[in-house]
C-alpha atoms as a PDB file:
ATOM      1  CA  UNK A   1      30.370 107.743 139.924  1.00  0.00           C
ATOM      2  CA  UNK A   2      29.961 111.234 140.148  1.00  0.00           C
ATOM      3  CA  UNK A   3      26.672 113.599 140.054  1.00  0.00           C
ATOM      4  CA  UNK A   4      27.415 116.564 138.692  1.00  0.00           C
ATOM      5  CA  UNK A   5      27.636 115.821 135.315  1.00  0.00           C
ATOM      6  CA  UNK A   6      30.046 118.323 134.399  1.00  0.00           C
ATOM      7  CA  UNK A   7      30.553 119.375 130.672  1.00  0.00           C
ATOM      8  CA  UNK A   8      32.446 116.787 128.831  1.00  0.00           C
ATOM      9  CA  UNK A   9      33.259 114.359 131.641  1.00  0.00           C
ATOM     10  CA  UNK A  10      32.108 110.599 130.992  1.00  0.00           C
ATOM     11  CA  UNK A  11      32.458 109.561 133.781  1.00  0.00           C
ATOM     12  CA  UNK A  12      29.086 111.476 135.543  1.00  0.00           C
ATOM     13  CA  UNK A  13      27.708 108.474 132.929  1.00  0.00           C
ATOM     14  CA  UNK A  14      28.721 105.638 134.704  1.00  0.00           C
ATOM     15  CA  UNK A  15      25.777 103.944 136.540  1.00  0.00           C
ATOM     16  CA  UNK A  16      28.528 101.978 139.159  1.00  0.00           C
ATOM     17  CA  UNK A  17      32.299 103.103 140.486  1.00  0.00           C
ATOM     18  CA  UNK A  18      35.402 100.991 139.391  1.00  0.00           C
ATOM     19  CA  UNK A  19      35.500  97.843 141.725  1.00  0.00           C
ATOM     20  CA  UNK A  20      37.952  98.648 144.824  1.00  0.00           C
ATOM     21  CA  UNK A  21      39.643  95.267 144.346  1.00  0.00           C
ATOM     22  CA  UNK A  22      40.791  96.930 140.556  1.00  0.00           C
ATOM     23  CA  UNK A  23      42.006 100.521 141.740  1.00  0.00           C
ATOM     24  CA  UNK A  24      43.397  98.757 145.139  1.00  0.00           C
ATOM     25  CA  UNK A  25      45.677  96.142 141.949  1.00  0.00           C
ATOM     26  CA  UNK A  26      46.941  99.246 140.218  1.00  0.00           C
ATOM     27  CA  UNK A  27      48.079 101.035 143.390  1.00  0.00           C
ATOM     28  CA  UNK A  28      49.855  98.135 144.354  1.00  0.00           C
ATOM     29  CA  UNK A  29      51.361  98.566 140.717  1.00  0.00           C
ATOM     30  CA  UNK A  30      52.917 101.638 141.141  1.00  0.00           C
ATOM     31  CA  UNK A  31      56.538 101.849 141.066  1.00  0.00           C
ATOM     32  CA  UNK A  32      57.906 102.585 144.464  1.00  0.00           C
ATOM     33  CA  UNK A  33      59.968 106.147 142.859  1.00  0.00           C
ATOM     34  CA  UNK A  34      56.650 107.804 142.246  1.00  0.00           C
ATOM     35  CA  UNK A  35      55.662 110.609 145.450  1.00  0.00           C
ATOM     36  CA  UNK A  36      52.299 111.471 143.659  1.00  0.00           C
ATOM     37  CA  UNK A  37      49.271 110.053 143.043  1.00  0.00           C
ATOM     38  CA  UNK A  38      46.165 111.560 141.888  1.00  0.00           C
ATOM     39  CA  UNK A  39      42.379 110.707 142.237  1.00  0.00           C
ATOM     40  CA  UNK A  40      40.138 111.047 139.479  1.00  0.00           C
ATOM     41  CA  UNK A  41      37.252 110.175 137.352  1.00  0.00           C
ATOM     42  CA  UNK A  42      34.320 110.704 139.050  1.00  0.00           C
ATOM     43  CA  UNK A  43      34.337 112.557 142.903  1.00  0.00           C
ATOM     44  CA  UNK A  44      36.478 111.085 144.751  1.00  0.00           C
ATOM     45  CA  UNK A  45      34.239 111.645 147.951  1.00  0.00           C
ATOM     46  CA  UNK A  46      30.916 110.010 147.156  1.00  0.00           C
ATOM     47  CA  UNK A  47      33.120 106.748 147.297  1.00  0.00           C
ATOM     48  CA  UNK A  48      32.019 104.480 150.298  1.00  0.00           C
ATOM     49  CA  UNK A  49      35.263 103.193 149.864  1.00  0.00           C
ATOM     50  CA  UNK A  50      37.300 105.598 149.769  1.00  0.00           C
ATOM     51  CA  UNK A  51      39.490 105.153 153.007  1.00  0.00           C
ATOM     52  CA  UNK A  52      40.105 101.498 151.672  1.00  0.00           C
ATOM     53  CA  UNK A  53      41.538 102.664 148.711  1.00  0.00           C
ATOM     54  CA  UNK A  54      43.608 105.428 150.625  1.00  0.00           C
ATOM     55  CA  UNK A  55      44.747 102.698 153.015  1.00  0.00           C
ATOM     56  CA  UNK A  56      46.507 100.913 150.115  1.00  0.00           C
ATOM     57  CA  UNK A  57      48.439 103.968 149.230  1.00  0.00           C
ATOM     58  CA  UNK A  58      51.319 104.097 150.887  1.00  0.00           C
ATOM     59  CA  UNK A  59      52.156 106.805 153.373  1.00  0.00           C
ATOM     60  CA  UNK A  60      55.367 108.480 151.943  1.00  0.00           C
ATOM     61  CA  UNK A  61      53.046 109.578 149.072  1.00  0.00           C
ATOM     62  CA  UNK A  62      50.950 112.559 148.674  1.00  0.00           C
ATOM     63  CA  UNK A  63      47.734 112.013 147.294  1.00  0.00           C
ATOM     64  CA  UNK A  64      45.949 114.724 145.342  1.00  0.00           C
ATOM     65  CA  UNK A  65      41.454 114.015 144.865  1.00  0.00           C
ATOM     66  CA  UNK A  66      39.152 115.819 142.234  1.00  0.00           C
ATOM     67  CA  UNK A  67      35.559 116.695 143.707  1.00  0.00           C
ATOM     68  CA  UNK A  68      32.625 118.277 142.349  1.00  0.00           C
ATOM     69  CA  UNK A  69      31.288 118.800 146.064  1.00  0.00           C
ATOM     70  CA  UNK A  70      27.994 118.098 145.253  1.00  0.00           C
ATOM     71  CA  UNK A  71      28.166 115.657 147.958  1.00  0.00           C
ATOM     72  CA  UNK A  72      30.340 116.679 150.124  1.00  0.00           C
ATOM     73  CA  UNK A  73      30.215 114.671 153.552  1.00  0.00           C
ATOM     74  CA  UNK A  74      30.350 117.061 156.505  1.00  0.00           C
ATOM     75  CA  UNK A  75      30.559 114.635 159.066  1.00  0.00           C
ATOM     76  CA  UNK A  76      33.588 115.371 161.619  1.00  0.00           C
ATOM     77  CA  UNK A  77      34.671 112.181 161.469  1.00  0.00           C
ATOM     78  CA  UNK A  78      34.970 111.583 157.766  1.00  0.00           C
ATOM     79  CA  UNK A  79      37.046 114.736 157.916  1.00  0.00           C
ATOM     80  CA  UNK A  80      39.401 113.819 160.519  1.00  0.00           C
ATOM     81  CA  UNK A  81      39.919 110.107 159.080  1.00  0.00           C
ATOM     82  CA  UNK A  82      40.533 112.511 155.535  1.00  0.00           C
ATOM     83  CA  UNK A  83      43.257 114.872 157.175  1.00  0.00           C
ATOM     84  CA  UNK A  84      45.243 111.711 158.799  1.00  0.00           C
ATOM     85  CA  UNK A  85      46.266 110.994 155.115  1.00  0.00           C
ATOM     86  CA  UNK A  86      49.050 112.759 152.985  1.00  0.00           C
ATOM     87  CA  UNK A  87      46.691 114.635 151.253  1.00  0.00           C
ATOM     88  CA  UNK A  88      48.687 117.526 149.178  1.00  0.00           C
ATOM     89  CA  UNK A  89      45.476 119.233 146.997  1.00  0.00           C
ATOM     90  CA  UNK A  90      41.670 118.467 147.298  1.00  0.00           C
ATOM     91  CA  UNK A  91      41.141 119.622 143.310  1.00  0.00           C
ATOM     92  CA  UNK A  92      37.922 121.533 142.525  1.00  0.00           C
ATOM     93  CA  UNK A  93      36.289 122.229 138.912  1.00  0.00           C
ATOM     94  CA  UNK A  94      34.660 125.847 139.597  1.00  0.00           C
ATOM     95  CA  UNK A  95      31.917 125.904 136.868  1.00  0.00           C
ATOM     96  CA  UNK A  96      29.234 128.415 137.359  1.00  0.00           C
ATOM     97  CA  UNK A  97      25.199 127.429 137.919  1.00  0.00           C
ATOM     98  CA  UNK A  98      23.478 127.637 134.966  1.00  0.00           C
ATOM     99  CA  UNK A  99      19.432 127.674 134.198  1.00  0.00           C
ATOM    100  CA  UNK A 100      17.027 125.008 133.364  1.00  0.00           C
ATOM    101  CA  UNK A 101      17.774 126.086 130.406  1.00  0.00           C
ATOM    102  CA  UNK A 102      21.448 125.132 129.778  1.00  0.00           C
ATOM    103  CA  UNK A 103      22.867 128.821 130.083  1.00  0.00           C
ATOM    104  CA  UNK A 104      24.518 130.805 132.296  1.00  0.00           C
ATOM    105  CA  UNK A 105      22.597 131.919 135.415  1.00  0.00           C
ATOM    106  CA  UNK A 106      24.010 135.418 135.980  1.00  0.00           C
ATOM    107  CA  UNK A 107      21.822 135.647 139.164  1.00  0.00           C
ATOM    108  CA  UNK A 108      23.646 132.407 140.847  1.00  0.00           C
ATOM    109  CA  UNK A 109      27.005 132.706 139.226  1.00  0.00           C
ATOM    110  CA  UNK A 110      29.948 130.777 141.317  1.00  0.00           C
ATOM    111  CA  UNK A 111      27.594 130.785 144.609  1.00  0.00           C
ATOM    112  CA  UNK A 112      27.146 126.911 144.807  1.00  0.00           C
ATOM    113  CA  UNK A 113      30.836 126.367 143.636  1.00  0.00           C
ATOM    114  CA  UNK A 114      32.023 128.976 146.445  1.00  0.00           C
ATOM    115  CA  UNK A 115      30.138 127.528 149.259  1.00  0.00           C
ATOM    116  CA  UNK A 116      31.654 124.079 148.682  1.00  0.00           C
ATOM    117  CA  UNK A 117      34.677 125.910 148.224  1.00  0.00           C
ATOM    118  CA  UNK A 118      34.288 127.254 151.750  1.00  0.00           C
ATOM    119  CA  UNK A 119      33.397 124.078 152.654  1.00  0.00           C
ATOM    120  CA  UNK A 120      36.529 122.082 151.611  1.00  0.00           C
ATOM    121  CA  UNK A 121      38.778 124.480 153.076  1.00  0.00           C
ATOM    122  CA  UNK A 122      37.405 124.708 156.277  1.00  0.00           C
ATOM    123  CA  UNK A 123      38.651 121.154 156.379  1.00  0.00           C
ATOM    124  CA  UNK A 124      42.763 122.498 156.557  1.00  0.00           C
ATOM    125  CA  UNK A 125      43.363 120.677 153.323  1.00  0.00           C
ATOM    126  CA  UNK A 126      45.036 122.782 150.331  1.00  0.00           C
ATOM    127  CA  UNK A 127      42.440 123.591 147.595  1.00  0.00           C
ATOM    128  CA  UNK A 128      43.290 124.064 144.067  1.00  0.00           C
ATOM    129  CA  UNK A 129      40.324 125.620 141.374  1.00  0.00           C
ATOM    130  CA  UNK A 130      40.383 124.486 137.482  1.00  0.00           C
ATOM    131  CA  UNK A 131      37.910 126.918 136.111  1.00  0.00           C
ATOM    132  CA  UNK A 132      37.127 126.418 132.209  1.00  0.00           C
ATOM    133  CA  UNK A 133      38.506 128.935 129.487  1.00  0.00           C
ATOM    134  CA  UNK A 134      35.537 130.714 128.433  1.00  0.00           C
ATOM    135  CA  UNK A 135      34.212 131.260 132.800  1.00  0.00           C
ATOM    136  CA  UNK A 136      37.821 132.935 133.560  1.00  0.00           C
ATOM    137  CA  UNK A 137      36.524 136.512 133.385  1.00  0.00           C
ATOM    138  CA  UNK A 138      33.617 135.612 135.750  1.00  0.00           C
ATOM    139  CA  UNK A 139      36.010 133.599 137.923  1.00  0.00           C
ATOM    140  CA  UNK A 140      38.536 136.710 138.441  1.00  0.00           C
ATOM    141  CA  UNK A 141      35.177 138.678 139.517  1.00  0.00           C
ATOM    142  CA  UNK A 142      34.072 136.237 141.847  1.00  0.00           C
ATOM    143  CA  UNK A 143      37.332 135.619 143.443  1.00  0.00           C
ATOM    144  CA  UNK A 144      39.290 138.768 142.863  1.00  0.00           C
ATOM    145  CA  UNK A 145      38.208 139.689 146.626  1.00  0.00           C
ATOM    146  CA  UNK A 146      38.172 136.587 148.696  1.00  0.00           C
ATOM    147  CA  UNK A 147      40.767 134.412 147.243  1.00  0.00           C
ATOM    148  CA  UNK A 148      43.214 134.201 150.178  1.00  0.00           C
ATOM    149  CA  UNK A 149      40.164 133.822 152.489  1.00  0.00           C
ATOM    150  CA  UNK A 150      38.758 131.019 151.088  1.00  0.00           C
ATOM    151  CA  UNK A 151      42.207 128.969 151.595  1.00  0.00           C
ATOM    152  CA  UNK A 152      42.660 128.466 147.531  1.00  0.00           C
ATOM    153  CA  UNK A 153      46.509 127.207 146.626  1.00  0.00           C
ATOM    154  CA  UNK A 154      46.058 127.542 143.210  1.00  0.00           C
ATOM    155  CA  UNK A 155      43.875 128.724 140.556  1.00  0.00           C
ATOM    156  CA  UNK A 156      44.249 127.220 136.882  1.00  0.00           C
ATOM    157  CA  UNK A 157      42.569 127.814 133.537  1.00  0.00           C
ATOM    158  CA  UNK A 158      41.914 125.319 131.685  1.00  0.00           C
ATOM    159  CA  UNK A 159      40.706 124.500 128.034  1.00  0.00           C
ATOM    160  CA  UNK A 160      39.757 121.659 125.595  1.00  0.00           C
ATOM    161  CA  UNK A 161      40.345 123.085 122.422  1.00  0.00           C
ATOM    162  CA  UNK A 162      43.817 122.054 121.430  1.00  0.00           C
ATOM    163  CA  UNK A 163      44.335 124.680 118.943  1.00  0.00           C
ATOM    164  CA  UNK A 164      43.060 127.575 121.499  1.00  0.00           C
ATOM    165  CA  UNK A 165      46.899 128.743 122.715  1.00  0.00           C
ATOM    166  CA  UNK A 166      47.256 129.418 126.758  1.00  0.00           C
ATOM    167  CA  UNK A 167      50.473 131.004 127.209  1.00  0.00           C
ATOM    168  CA  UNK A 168      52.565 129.534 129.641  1.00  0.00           C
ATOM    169  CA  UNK A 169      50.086 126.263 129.554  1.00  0.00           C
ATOM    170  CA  UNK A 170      51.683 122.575 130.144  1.00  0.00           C
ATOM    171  CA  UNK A 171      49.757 119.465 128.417  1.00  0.00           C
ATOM    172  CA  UNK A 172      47.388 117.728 131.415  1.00  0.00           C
ATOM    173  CA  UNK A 173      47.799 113.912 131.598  1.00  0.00           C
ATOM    174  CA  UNK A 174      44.201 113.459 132.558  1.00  0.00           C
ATOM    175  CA  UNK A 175      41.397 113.131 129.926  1.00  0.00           C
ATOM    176  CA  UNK A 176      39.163 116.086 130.595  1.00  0.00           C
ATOM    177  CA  UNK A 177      41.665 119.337 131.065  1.00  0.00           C
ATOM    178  CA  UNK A 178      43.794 119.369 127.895  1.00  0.00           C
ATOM    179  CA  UNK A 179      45.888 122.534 128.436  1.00  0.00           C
ATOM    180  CA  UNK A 180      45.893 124.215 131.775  1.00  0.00           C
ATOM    181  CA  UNK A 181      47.801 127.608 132.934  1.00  0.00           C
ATOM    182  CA  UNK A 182      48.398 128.545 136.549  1.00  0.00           C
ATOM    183  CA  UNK A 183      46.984 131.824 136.877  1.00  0.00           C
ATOM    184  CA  UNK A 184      47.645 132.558 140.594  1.00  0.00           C
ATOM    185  CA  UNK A 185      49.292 130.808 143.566  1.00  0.00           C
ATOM    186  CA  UNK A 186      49.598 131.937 147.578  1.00  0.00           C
ATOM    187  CA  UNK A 187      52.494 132.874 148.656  1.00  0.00           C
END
């Protein structure tokens, strides 16, 4: 399960996570050619079982996790035990605070997302930020100083809206993004 209840997502909805014993079956299902696999639906790290489920993938793989952060354990060990694995991209929706009111809070902007941001990459795992279509502008702002300091890999924009062109996009596999463009990478 997952608490931030992002725009969209269902599965912020779910009151329990998939059983272990059903995500450990489907890794085990995975054709041997396949070098990728990818975390998602809900935060990744809120799972107390998480290292279980990372034990059963197998170590020539690189895994790739989606987080919200909103939860992010700071404990040193839970970070060490998290940096023994193959982990290629910790993946971060950047979605900006809004009011009690359901709009944008132009006084907190992209602080919360930016200090777990900070957070995650003090860890010395590659970062990657999905920031929605119609946030870009105010991402560019917010980043357009600090984006090499805060240890971000990528940067995509993403949108729902099927008909909304993104030059250069590629069709996402997952259920939430849709169409995604890369809109900066470190060299």
């Amino acid at each position: 399960p997952c608490g931030a209840h992002c725009p969209g997502c269902s599965y912020g909805t779910r009151s329990s996570p998939r059983p272990v014993d059903e995500i450990i079956r489907e890794i085990r299902g995975v054709a041997p050619e396949y070098t990728r696999m990818e975390l998602y639906g809900g935060d990744a790290l809120v799972r107390d079982d998480l290292f279980a489920i990372l034990d059963r993938i197998p170590r020539t793989m690189e895994i790739a996790m989606w987080t919200t952060c909103s939860q992010t354990p700071k404990n040193r060990a839970f970070v060490q035990r998290l940096r023994s694995y193959r982990i290629g991209a910790i993946k971060l929706r950047l979605t900006p605070a809004t009011s009690n009111s359901g709009r944008l809070d132009p006084y907190n902007g992209f602080g919360e997302a930016l200090r777990a941001v900070r957070t995650v990459s003090a860890w010395g795992l590659p970062v990657q930020l999905y920031v929605p279509l119609d946030h870009a502008q105010q991402a560019r702002m917010a980043l357009r100083a600090n984006i090499r300091e805060l240890g971000i890999e990528r940067l995509y924009v993403f949108t729902k809206d099927l008909d909304h062109s993104l030059g250069n996009s590629v069709a996402c596999f997952g259920k939430g993004l849709e169409r995604v463009r890369l809109l900066w990478v470190q060299k």
